[in-house]
Protein backbone atom coordinates (compact mmCIF):
# COMPACT_ATOMS: atom_id res chain seq x y z
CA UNK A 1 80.33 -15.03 -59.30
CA UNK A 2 76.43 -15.54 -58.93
CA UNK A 3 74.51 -13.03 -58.02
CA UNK A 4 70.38 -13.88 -57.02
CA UNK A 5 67.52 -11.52 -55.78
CA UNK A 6 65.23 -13.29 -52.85
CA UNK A 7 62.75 -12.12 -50.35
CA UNK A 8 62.95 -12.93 -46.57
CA UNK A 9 60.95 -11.21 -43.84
CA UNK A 10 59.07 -9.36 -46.38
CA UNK A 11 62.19 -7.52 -47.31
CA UNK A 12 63.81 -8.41 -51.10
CA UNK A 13 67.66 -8.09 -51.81
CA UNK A 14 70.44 -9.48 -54.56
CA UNK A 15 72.69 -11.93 -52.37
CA UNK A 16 75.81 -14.12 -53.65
CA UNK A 17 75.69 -17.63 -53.81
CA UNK A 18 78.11 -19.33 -52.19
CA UNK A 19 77.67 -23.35 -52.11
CA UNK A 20 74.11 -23.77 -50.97
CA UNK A 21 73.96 -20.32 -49.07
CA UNK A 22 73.31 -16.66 -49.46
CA UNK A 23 75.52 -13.84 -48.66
CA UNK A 24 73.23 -10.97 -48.97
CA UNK A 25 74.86 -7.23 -50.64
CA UNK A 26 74.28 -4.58 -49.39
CA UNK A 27 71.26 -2.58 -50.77
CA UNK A 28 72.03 -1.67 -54.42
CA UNK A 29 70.57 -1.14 -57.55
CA UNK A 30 70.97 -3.32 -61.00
CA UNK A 31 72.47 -1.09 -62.59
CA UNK A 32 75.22 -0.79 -60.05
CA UNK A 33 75.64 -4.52 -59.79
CA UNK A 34 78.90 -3.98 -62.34
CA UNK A 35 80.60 -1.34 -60.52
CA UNK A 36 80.50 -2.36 -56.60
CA UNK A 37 78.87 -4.95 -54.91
CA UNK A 38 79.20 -5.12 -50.81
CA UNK A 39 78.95 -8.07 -48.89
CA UNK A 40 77.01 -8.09 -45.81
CA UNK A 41 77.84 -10.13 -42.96
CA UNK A 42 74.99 -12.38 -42.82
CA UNK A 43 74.67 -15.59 -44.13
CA UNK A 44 71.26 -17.53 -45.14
CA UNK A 45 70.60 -21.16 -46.94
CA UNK A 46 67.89 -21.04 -49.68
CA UNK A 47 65.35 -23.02 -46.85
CA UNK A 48 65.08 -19.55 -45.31
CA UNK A 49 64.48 -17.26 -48.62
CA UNK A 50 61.87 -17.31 -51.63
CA UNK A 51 63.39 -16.98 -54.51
CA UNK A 52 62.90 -13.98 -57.05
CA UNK A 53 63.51 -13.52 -60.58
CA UNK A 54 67.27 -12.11 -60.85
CA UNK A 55 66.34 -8.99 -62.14
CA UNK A 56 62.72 -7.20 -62.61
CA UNK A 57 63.20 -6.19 -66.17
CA UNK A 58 61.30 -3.32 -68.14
CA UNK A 59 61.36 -5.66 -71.22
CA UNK A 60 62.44 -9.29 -72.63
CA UNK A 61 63.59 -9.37 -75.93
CA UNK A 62 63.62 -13.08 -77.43
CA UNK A 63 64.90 -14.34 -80.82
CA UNK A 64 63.03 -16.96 -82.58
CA UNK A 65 64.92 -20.07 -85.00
CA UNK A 66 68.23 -19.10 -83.98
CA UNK A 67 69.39 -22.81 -83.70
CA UNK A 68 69.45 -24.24 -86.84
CA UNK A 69 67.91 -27.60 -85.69
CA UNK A 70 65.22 -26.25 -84.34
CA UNK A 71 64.20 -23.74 -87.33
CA UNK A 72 64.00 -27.38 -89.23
CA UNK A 73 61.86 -29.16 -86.44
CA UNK A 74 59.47 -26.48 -87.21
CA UNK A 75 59.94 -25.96 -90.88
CA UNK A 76 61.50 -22.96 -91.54
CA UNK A 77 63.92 -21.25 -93.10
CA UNK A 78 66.84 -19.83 -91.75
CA UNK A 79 66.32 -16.47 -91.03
CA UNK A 80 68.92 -14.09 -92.77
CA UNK A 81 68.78 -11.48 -90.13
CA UNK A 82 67.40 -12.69 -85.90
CA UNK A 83 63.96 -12.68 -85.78
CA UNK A 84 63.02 -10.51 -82.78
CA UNK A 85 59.65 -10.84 -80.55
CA UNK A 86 58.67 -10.00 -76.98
CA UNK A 87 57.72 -11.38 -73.69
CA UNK A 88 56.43 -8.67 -71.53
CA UNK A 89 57.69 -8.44 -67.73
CA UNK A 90 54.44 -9.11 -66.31
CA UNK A 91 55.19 -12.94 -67.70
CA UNK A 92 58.08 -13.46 -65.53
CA UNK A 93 57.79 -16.01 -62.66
CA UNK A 94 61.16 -17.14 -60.54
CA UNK A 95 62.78 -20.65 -59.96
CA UNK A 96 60.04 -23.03 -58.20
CA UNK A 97 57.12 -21.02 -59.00
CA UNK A 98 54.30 -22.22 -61.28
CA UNK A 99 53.11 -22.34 -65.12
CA UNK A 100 49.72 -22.48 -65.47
CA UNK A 101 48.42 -23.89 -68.33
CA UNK A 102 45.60 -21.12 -70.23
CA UNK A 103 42.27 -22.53 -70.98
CA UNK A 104 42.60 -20.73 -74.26
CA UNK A 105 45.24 -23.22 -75.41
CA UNK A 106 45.25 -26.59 -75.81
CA UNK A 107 49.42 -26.91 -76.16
CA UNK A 108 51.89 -25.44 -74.06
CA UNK A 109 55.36 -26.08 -74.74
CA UNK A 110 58.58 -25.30 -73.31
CA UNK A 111 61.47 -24.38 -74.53
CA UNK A 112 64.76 -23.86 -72.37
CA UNK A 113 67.18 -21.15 -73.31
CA UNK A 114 70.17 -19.17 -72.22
CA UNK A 115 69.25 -15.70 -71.10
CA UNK A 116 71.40 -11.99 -71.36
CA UNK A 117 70.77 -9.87 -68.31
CA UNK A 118 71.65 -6.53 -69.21
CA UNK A 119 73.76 -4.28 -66.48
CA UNK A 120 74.68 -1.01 -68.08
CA UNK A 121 72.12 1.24 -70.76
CA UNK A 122 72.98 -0.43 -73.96
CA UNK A 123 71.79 1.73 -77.48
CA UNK A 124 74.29 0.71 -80.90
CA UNK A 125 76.78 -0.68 -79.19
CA UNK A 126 78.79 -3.01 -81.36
CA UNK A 127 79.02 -6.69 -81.24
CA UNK A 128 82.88 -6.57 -79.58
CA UNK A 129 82.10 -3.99 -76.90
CA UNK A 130 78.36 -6.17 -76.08
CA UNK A 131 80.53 -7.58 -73.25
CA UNK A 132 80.91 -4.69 -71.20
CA UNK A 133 76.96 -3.86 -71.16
CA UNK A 134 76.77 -7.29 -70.16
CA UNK A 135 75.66 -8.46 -66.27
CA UNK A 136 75.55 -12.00 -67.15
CA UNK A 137 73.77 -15.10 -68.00
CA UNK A 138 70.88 -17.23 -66.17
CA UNK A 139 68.67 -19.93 -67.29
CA UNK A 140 64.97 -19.43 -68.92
CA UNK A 141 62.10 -21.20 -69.93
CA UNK A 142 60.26 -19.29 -73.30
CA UNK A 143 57.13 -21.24 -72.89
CA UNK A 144 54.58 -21.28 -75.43
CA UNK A 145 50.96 -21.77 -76.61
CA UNK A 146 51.96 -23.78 -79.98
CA UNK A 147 48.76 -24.13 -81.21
CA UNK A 148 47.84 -19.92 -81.02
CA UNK A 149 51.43 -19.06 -82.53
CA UNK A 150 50.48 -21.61 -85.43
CA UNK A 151 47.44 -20.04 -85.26
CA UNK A 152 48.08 -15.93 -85.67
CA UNK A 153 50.37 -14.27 -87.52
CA UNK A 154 52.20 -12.66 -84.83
CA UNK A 155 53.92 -14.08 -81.92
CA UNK A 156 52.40 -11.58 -79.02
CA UNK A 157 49.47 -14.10 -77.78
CA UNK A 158 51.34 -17.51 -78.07
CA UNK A 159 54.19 -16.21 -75.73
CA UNK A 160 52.67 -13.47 -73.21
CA UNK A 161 50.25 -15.18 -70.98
CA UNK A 162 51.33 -14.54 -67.30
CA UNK A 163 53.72 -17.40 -65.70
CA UNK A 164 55.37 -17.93 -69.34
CA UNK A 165 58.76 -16.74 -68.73
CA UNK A 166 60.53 -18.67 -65.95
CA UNK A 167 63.61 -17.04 -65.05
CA UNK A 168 66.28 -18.26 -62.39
CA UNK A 169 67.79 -19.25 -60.55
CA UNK A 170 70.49 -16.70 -60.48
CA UNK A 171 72.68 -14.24 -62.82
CA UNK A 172 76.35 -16.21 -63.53
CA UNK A 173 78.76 -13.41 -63.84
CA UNK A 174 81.71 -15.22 -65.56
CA UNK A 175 80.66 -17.97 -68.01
CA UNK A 176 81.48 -17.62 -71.50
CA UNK A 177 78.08 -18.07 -73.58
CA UNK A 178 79.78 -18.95 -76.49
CA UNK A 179 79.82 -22.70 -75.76
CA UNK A 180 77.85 -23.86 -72.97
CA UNK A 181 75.07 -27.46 -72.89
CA UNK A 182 71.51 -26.26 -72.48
CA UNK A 183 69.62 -29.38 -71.09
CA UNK A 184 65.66 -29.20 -70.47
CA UNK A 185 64.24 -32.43 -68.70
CA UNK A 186 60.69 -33.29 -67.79
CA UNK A 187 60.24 -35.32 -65.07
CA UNK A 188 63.25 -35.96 -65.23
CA UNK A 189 63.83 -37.03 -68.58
CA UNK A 190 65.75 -35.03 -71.06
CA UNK A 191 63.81 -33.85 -73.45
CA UNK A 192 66.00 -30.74 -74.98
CA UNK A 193 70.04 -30.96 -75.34
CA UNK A 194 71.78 -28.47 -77.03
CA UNK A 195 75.12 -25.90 -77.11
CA UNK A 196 74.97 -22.29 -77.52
CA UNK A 197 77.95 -22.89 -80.13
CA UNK A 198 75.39 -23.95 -82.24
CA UNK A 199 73.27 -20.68 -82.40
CA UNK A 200 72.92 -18.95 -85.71
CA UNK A 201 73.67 -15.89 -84.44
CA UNK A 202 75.57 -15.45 -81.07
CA UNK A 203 74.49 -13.74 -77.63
CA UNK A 204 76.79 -10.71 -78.89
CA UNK A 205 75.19 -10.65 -82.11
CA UNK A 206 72.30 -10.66 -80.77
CA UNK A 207 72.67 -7.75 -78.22
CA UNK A 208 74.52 -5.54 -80.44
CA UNK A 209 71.63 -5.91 -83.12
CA UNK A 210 68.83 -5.80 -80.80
CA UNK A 211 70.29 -2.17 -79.87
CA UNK A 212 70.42 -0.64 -83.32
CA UNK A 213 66.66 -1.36 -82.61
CA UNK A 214 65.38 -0.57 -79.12
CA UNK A 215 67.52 0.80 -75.98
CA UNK A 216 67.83 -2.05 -73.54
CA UNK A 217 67.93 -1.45 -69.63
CA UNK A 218 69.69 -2.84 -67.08
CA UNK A 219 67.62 -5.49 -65.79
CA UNK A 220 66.05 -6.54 -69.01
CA UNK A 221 66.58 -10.26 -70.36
CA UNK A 222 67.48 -11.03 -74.49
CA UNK A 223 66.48 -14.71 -74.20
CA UNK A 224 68.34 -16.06 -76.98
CA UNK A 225 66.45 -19.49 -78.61
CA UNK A 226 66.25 -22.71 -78.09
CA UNK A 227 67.83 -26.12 -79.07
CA UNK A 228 65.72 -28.48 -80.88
CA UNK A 229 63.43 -31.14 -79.20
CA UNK A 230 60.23 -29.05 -78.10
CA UNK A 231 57.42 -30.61 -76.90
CA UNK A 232 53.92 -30.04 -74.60
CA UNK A 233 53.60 -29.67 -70.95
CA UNK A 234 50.80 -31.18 -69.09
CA UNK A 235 49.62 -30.28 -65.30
CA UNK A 236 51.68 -31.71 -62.63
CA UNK A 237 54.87 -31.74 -64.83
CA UNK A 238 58.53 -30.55 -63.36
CA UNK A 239 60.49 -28.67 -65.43
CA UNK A 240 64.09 -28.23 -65.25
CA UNK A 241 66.31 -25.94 -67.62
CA UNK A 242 70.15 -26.48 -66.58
CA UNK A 243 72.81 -24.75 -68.25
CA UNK A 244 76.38 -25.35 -67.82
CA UNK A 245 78.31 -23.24 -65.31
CA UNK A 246 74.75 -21.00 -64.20
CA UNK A 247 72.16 -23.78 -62.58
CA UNK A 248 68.96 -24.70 -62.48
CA UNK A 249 66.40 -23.34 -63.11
CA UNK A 250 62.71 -25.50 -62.32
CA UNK A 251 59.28 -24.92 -62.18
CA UNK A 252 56.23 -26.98 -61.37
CA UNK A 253 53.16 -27.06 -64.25
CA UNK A 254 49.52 -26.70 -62.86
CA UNK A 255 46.37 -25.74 -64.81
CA UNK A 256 44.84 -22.30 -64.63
CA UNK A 257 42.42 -21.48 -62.33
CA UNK A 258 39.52 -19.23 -62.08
């Protein structure tokens, strides 16, 4: 199942996807999305909606240099433990929205990666039960100011500027995470190719250790690194992160303006 939030007639809802239309459900809340969803009786193709982020979460919750080929692009170590960093939610932009490029940094970069939406209240939950706390998985884009993450000694600047966290298209209910191809093309041309079978540490690991930390809400996103082959975006760039069995998820790069 795929479940996506849109607006139409200035009134937002979760819908299913079905083929290249929208069944819209019934008015609900995230964190009732796992219990009971209820059709309605409309149907709607994506010409007549704007698409939303899935979910409006309270926080993200990414994990740096948890594919080992990337930790060596960017020469380091492999971290002994996941590396944890935010995004906060006032970052998050939806499929076919826009980056803009800050005029405080001279690279932006993307990076595509599989993203955790969270359904139920999750605090110490173990790495077997993660499943049940889980919505389900959609495509993101942790985009970057390389040169001010080189630069400070904290993550916070380099990855918060507003339009950095693409989020979309939809939530996938039923995919397995454990071994799914994470493609990011510019243009057009792949750039970023990856499977989630290669992470260090996997979404369940993740989940379960992020919440020996932190509660996590439903709604809120554990994006969960990124394949090697990072690079910088430039204005008027398309960018499309497509991960098996979810979608695509693209976005359009323009530079800021005043």
């Amino acid at each position: 199942m795929k479940i996506g939030r849109f607006k139409s007639n200035e009134k937002s809802f979760f819908g299913l996807i079905k083929g290249k239309e929208i069944v819209p459900i019934k008015e609900t809340k995230v964190s009732e999305l796992m219990d009971s969803i209820t059709p309605t009786e409309d149907v709607l193709s994506f010409s007549e909606v704007k698409f939303l982020s899935p979910t409006r979460p309270s926080k993200i919750v990414a994990v740096g240099l948890n594919y080992k080929a990337h930790a060596e692009e960017m020469g380091k170590p492999l971290p002994e433990e996941p590396l944890l960093f935010m995004k906060p939610s006032t970052a998050v932009i939806a499929n076919k929205m826009k980056i803009f490029l800050p005029e405080m940094s001279q690279r932006v970069d993307y990076e595509g990666e599989l993203a955790v939406i969270i359904g139920r209240k999750c605090r110490k939950v173990t790495p077997k039960d993660v499943p049940n706390y889980i919505l389900g998985y959609s495509c993101f884009n942790d985009v970057t100011a390389r040169d001010l993450q080189q630069k400070d000694v904290q993550y916070t600047r380099a990855k918060s500027f507003d339009t950095f966290a693409p989020y979309g298209p939809w939530i996938a209910t039923s995919v397995d995470p454990l071994n799914l191809k994470i493609t990011t093309r510019i243009n057009g041309e792949i750039k970023q190719q990856g499977q989630t079978s290669d992470m260090i540490f996997s979404p369940f690991e993740l989940v379960s250790f992020i919440s020996q930390v932190m509660t996590l809400l439903p709604g809120d996103v554990v994006i969960t690194g990124t394949p090697p082959g990072i690079g910088p975006l430039k204005e008027g760039d398309k960018v499309e992160v497509e991960i098996e069995g979810i979608g695509t998820l693209i976005n359009y790069v323009a530079k800021e303006r005043r």
